[in-house]
Protein backbone atom coordinates (compact mmCIF):
# COMPACT_ATOMS: atom_id res chain seq x y z
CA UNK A 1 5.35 11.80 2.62
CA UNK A 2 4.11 8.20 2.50
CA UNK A 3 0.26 7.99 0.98
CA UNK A 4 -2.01 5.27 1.73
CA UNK A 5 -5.51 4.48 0.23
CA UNK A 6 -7.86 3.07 2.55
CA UNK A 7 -10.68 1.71 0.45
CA UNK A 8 -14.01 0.45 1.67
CA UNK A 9 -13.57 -3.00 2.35
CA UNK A 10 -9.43 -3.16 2.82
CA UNK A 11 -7.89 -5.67 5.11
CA UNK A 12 -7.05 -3.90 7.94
CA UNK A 13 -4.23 -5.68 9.11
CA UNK A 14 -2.29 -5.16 5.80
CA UNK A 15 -3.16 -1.62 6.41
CA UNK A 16 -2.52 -0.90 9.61
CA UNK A 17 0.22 -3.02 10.83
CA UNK A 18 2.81 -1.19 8.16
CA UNK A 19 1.28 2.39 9.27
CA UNK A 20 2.00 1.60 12.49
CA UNK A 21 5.57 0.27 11.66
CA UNK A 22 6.13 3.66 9.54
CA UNK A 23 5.25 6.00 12.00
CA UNK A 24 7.39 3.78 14.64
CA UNK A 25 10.12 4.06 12.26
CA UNK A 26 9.43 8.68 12.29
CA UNK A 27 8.38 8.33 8.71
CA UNK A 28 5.48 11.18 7.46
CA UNK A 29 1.98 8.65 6.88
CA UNK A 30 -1.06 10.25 5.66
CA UNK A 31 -4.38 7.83 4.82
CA UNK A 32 -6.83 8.83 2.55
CA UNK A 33 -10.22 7.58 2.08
CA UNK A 34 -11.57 5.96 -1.10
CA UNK A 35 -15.13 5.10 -1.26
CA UNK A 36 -17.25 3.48 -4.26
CA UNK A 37 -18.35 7.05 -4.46
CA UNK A 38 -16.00 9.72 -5.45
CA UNK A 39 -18.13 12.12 -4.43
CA UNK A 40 -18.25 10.84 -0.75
CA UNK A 41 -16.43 13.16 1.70
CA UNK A 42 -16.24 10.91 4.47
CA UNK A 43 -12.83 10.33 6.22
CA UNK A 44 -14.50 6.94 7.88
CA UNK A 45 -13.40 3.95 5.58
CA UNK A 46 -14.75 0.27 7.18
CA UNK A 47 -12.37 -2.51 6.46
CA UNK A 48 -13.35 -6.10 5.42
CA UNK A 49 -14.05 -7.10 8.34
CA UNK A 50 -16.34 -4.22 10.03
CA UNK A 51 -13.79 -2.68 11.89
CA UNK A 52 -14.08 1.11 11.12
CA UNK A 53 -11.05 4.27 10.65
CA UNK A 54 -10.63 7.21 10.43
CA UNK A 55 -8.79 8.48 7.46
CA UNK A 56 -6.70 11.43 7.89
CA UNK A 57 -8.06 12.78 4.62
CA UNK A 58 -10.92 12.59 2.13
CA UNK A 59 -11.23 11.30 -1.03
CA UNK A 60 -12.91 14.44 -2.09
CA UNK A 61 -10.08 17.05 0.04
CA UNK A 62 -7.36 14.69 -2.12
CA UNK A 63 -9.13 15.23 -5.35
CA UNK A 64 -9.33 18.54 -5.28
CA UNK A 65 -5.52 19.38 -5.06
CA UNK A 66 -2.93 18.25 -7.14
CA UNK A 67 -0.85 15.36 -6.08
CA UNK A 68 1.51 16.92 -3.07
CA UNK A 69 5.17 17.34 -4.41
CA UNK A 70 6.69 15.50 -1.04
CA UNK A 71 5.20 12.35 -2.19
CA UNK A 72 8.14 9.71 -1.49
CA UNK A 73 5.49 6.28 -1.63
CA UNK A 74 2.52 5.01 -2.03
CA UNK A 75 0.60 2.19 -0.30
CA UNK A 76 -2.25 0.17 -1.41
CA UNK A 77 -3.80 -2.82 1.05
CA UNK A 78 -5.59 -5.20 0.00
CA UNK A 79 -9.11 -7.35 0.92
CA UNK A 80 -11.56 -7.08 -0.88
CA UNK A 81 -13.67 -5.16 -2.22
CA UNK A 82 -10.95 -2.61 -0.86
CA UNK A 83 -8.80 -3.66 -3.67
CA UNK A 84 -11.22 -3.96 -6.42
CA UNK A 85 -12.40 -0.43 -5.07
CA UNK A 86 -8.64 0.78 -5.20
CA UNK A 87 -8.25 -0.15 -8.71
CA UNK A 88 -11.42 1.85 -10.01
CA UNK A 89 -10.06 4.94 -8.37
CA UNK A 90 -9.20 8.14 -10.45
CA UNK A 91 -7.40 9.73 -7.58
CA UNK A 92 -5.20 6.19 -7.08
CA UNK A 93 -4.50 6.43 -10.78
CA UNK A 94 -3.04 10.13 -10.37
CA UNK A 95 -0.79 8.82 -7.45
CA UNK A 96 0.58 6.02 -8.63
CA UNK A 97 1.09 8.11 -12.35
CA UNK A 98 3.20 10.85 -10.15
CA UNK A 99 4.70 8.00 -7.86
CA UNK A 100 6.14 6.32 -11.52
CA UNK A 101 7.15 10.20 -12.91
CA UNK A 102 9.32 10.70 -10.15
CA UNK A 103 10.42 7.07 -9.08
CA UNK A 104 9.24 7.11 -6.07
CA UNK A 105 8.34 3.86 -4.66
CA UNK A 106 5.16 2.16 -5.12
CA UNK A 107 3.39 -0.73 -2.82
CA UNK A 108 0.49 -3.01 -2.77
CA UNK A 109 -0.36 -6.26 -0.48
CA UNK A 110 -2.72 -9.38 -1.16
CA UNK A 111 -4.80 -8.43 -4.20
CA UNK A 112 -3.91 -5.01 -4.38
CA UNK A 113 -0.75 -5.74 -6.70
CA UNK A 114 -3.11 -6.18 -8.90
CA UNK A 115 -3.72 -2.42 -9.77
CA UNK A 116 0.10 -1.89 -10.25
CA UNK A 117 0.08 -4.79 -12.87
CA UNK A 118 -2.82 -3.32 -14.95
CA UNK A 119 -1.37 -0.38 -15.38
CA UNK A 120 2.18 -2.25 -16.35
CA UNK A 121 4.16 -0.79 -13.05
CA UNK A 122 5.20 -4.37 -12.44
CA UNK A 123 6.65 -4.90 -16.23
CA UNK A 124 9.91 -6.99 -15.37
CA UNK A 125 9.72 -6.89 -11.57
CA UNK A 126 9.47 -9.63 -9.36
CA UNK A 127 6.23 -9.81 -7.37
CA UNK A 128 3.90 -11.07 -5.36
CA UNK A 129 0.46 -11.29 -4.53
CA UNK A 130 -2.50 -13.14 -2.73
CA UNK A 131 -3.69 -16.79 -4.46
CA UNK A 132 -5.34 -16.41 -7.72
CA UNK A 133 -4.51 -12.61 -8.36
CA UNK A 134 -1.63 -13.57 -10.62
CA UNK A 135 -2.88 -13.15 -13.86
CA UNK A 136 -3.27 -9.51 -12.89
CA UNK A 137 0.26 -9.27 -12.50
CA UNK A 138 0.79 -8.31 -16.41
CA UNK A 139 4.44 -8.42 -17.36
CA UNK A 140 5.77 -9.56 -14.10
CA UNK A 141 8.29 -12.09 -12.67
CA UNK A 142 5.79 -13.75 -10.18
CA UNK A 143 8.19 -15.44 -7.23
CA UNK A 144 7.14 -17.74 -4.22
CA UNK A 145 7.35 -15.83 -1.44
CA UNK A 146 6.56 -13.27 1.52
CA UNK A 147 7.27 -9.74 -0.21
CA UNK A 148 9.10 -9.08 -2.84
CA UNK A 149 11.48 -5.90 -3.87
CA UNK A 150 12.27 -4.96 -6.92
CA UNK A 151 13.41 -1.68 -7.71
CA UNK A 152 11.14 1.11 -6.13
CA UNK A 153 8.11 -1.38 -6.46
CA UNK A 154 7.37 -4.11 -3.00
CA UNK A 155 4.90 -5.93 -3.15
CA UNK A 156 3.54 -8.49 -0.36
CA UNK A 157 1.79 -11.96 -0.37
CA UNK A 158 -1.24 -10.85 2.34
CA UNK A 159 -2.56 -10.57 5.87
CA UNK A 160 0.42 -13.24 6.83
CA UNK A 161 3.25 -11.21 5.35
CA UNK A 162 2.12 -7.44 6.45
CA UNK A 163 4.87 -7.15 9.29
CA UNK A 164 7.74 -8.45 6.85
CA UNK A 165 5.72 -5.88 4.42
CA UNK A 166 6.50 -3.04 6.59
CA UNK A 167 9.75 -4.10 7.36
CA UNK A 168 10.72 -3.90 3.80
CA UNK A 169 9.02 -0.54 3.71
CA UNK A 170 11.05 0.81 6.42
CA UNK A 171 14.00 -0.72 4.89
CA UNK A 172 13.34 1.46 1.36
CA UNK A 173 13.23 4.44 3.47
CA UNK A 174 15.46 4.50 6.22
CA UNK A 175 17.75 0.94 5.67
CA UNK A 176 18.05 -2.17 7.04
CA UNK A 177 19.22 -0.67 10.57
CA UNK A 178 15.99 1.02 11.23
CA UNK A 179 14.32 -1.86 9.88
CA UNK A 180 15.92 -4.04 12.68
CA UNK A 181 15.63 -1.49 15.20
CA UNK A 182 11.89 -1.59 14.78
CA UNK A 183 11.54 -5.34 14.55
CA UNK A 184 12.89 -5.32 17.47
CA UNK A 185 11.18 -2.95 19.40
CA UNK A 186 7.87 -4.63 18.74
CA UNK A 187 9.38 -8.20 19.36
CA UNK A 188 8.92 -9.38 15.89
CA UNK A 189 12.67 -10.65 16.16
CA UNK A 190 11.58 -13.38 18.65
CA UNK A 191 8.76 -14.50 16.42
């Protein structure tokens, strides 16, 4: 199962443009709402730019159960305060702590690399992130460019770079075949 942490304030596009890709692609996505409030139950997150979503769970339904054994990834988008909000998270922390146990693969877009590099997830990988976050990046190789892989870590440059985001995504998951397949079906390969 692929986790992603809608936080109040995200960019939507980086958000919702590599859901859609991942469900395209038949890949399990569940969202989960992160407020400024841990005690906030809603499932309605509202991106950085007003537009409003559902979550598919709560912050508070998350928190109370451990971290799900079938995680295979975790996403975080960026804008902001959605990343800022992302990176005060105890529940985040817990995922991305099981994600790094495991190996499975960890994500972030725009600012939201920064909460891997504070917690040294990006120690020796190349990265990316959105203008000015770079010093957050502790420990890592920062490169000039779209998204980068590294390992079980991808990381993406921001709103510009979320379909090439997913793409590498779907690539981790399923390989570069159902990467193109998609890409295709949505016409990206004539952009």
């Amino acid at each position: 199962m692929i986790y992603v942490f809608l936080a109040d304030g995200f960019e939507e596009i980086e958000a919702l443009c590599p859901i859609d890709m991942l469900r395209r692609a038949g890949l399990d996505v569940t969202t989960i709402a992160v407020h400024p409030d841990p005690q906030n139950a809603e499932r309605l997150v509202t991106g950085s730019h007003g537009i409003g979503v559902m979550a598919d769970r709560s912050y508070t339904e998350m928190s109370a159960q451990p971290v799900p054994a079938d995680l295979e990834m975790v996403i975080l988008p960026g804008g902001m305060p959605g990343a800022k909000h992302l990176d005060g998270s105890a529940l985040v922390d817990r995922y991305l702590k099981s994600a790094d146990t495991k190996g499975a693969y960890m994500a972030a877009i725009c600012a939201a690399p920064m909460v891997l590099g504070r917690r040294g997830y990006l120690k020796g990988k190349k990265a990316v992130c959105y203008p000015g976050f770079e010093e957050y990046l502790t420990g890592a190789e920062v490169q000039d460019c779209a998204v980068a892989v590294d390992g079980n870590v991808v990381t993406g440059c921001g709103m510009g770079a979320a379909m090439a985001f997913g793409g590498a995504l779907i690539r981790m998951m399923k390989g570069a075949e159902k990467e193109e397949a998609i890409l295709s079906a949505i016409l990206a390969d004539r952009v």
